[in-house]
Protein backbone atom coordinates (compact mmCIF):
# COMPACT_ATOMS: atom_id res chain seq x y z
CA UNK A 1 152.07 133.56 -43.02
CA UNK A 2 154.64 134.09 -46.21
CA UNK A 3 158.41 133.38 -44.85
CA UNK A 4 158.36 137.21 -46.53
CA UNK A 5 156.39 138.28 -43.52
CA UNK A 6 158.23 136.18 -40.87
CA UNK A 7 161.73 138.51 -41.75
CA UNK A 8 160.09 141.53 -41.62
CA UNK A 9 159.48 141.27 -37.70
CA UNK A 10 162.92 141.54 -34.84
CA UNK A 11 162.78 139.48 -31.80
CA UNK A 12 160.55 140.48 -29.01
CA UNK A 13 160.05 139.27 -25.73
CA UNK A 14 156.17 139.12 -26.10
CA UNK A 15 153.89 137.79 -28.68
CA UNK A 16 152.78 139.71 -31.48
CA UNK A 17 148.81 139.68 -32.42
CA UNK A 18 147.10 139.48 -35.83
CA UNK A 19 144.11 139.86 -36.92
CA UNK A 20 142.52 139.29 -40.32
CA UNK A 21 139.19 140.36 -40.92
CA UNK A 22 137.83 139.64 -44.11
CA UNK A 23 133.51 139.75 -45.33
CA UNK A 24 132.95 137.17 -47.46
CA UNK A 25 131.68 138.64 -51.09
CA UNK A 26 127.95 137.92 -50.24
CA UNK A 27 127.72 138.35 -46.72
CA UNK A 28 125.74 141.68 -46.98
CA UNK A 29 123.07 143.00 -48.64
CA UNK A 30 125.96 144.74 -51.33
CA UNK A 31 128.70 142.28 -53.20
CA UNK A 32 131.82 142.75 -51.91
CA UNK A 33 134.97 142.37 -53.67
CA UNK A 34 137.78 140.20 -52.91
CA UNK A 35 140.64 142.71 -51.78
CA UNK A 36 140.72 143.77 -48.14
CA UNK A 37 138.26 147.24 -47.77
CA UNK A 38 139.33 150.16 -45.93
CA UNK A 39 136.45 148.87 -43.63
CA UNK A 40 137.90 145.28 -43.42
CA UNK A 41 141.43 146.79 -42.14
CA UNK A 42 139.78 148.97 -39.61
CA UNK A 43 137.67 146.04 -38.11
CA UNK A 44 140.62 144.41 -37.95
CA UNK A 45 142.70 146.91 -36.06
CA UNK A 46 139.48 147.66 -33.68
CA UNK A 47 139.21 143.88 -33.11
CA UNK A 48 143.07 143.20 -32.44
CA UNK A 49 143.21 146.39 -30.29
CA UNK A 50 140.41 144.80 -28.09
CA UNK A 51 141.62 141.80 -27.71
CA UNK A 52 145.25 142.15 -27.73
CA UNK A 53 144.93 143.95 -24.24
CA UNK A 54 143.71 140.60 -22.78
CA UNK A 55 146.50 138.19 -23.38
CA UNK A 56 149.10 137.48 -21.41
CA UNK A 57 151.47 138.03 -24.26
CA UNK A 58 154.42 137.56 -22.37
CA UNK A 59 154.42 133.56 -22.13
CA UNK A 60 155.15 133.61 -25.81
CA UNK A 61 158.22 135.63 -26.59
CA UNK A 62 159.51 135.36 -30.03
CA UNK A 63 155.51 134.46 -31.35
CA UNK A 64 152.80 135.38 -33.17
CA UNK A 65 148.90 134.95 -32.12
CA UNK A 66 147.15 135.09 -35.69
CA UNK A 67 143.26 135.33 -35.58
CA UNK A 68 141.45 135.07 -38.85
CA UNK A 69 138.28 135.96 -38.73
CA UNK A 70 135.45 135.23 -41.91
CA UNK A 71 132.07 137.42 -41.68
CA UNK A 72 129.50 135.01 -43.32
CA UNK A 73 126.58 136.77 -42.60
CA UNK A 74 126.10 140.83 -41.79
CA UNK A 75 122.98 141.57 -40.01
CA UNK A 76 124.75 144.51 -37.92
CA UNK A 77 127.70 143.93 -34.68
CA UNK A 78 129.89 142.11 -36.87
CA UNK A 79 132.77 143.56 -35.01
CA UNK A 80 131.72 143.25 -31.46
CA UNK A 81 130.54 140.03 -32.17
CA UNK A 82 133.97 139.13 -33.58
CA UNK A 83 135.92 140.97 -30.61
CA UNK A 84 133.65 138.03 -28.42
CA UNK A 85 134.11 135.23 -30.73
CA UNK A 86 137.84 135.48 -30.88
CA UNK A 87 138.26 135.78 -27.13
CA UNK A 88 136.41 132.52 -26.45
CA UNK A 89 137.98 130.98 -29.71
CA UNK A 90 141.56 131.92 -27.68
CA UNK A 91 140.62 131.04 -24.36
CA UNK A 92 139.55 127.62 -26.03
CA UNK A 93 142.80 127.02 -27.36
CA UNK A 94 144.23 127.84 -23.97
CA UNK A 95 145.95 130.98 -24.54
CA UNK A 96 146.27 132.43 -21.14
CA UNK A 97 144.52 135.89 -20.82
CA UNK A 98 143.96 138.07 -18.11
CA UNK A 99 140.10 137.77 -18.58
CA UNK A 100 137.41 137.64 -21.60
CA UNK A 101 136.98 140.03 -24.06
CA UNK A 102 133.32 141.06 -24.07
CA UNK A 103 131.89 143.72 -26.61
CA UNK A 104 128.19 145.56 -27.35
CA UNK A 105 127.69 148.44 -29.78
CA UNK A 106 124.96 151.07 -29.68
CA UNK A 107 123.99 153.64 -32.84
CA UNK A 108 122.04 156.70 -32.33
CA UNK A 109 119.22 156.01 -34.31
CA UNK A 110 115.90 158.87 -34.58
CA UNK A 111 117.41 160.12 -31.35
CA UNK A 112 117.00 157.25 -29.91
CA UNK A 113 120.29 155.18 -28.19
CA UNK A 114 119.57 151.74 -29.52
CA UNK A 115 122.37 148.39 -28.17
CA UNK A 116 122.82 146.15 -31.04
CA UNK A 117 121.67 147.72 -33.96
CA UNK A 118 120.70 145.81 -36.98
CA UNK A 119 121.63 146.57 -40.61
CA UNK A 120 118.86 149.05 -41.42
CA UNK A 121 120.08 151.20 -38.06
CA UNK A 122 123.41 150.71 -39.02
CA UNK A 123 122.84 152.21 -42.20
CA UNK A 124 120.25 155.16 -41.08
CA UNK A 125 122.76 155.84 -37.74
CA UNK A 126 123.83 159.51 -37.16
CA UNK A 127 126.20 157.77 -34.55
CA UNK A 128 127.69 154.77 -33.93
CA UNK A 129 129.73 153.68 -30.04
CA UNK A 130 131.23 150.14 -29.55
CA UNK A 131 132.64 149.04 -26.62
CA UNK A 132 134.77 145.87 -25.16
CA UNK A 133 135.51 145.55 -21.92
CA UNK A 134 136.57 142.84 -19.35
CA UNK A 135 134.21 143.08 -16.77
CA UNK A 136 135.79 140.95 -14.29
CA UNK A 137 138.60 143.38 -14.02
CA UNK A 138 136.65 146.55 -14.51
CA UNK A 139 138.63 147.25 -17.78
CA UNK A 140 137.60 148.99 -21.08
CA UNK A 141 139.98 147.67 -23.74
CA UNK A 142 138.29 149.75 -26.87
CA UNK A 143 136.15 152.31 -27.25
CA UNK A 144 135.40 153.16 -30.89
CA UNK A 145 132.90 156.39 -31.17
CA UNK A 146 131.83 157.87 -35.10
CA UNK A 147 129.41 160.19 -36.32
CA UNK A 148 127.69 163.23 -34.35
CA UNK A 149 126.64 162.50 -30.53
CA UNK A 150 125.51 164.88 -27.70
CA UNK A 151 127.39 163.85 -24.20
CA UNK A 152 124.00 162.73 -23.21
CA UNK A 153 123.58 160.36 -25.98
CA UNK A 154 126.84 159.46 -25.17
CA UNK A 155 127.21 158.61 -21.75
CA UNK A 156 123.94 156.65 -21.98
CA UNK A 157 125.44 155.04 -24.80
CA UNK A 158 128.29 153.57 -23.08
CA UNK A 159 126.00 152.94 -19.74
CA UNK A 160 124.13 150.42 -22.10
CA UNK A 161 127.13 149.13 -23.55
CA UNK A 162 128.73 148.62 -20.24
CA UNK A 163 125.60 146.92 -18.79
CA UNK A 164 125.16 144.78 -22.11
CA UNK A 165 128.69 143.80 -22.29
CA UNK A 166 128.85 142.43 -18.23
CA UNK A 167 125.16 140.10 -19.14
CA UNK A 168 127.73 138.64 -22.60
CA UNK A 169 130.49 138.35 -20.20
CA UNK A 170 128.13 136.20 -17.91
CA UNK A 171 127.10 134.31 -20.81
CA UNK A 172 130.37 133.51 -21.93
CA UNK A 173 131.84 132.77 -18.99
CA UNK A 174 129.28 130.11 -18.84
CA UNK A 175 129.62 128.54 -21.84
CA UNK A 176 133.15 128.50 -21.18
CA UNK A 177 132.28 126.35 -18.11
CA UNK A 178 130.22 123.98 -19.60
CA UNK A 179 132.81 123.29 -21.93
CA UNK A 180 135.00 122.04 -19.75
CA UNK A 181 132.87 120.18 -18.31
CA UNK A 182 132.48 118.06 -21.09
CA UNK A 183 135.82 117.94 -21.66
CA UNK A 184 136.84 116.63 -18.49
CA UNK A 185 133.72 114.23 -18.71
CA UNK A 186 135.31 113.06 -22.36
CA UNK A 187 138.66 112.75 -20.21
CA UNK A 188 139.85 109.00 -20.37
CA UNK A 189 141.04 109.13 -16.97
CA UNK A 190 143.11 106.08 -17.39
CA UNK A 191 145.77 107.31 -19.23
CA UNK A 192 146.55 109.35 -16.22
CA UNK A 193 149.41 108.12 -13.98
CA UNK A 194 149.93 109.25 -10.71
């Protein structure tokens, strides 16, 4: 971050979240440019809105939590699979939070409610619902909703959503688990003085 930047912000008594989210130029099936898109800045507001609610920004007054996030590849749920990749990425680097981040997207597709739509849906959508939750705590952290959906569509939108995001959640929580358990296994214990 440019020293520019740094003055910009006053003191605050909790820390401040970034995110960059950038495509790279040939990660979908159009070439990108190299200038931030309108889409790029609203993933990155959608993203840092989902995850910001997580952290437990008050152990780092007078900070900044920057996430930078690259899309190499665009196959469909680039954001909600960001929104799940930066909350493990800052529970690995042991940045206390209040619980995981979890996210699953739907898109009304030939009136049909489909969960993780790939690129052709995506593009052939005539709605589009993402939603990140922590499950543990029972609490929705974004809810982003575009294009034209009935409440029905809707509600069964976010049922699946809800549902898919708890089964990630599981998932993740696991990983997270057996991660540590490696660590502590790659733990020279005797370094440790008691």
């Amino acid at each position: 971050m440019a020293l520019d930047n740094l003055l910009k912000y006053e003191y605050t008594t909790e820390a401040r979240v970034d995110v960059d989210f950038r495509y790279c130029v040939f990660s979908g099936s159009e070439r990108g440019n190299y200038s931030p898109s309108k889409l790029e800045k609203e993933s990155s507001q959608i993203v840092k809105h989902a995850i910001e609610a997580a952290i437990i920004r008050e152990k780092f007054p007078k900070s900044v939590i920057e996430v930078n996030i690259l899309i190499l590849e665009d196959n469909g749920s680039a954001v909600s699979l960001a929104i799940q990749s930066a909350s493990l990425a800052l529970s690995d680097a042991s940045i206390p939070m209040f619980d995981l981040v979890s996210s699953c997207n739907a898109a009304i597709y030939k009136d049909k409610v489909l969960i993780d739509p790939d690129e052709n849906e995506i593009k052939n959508q005539v709605g589009y619902i993402l939603v990140a939750c922590m499950p543990s705590l029972d609490s929705v952290t974004q809810i982003v909703q575009n294009g034209e959906i009935t409440a029905e569509q809707i509600m069964e939108a976010l049922e699946l959503c809800t549902d898919g995001c708890s089964k990630v959640h599981t998932m993740m929580s696991l990983h997270l688990k057996k991660r540590a358990g490696v660590l502590i296994k790659q733990t020279d214990l005797s370094l440790i003085h008691i």
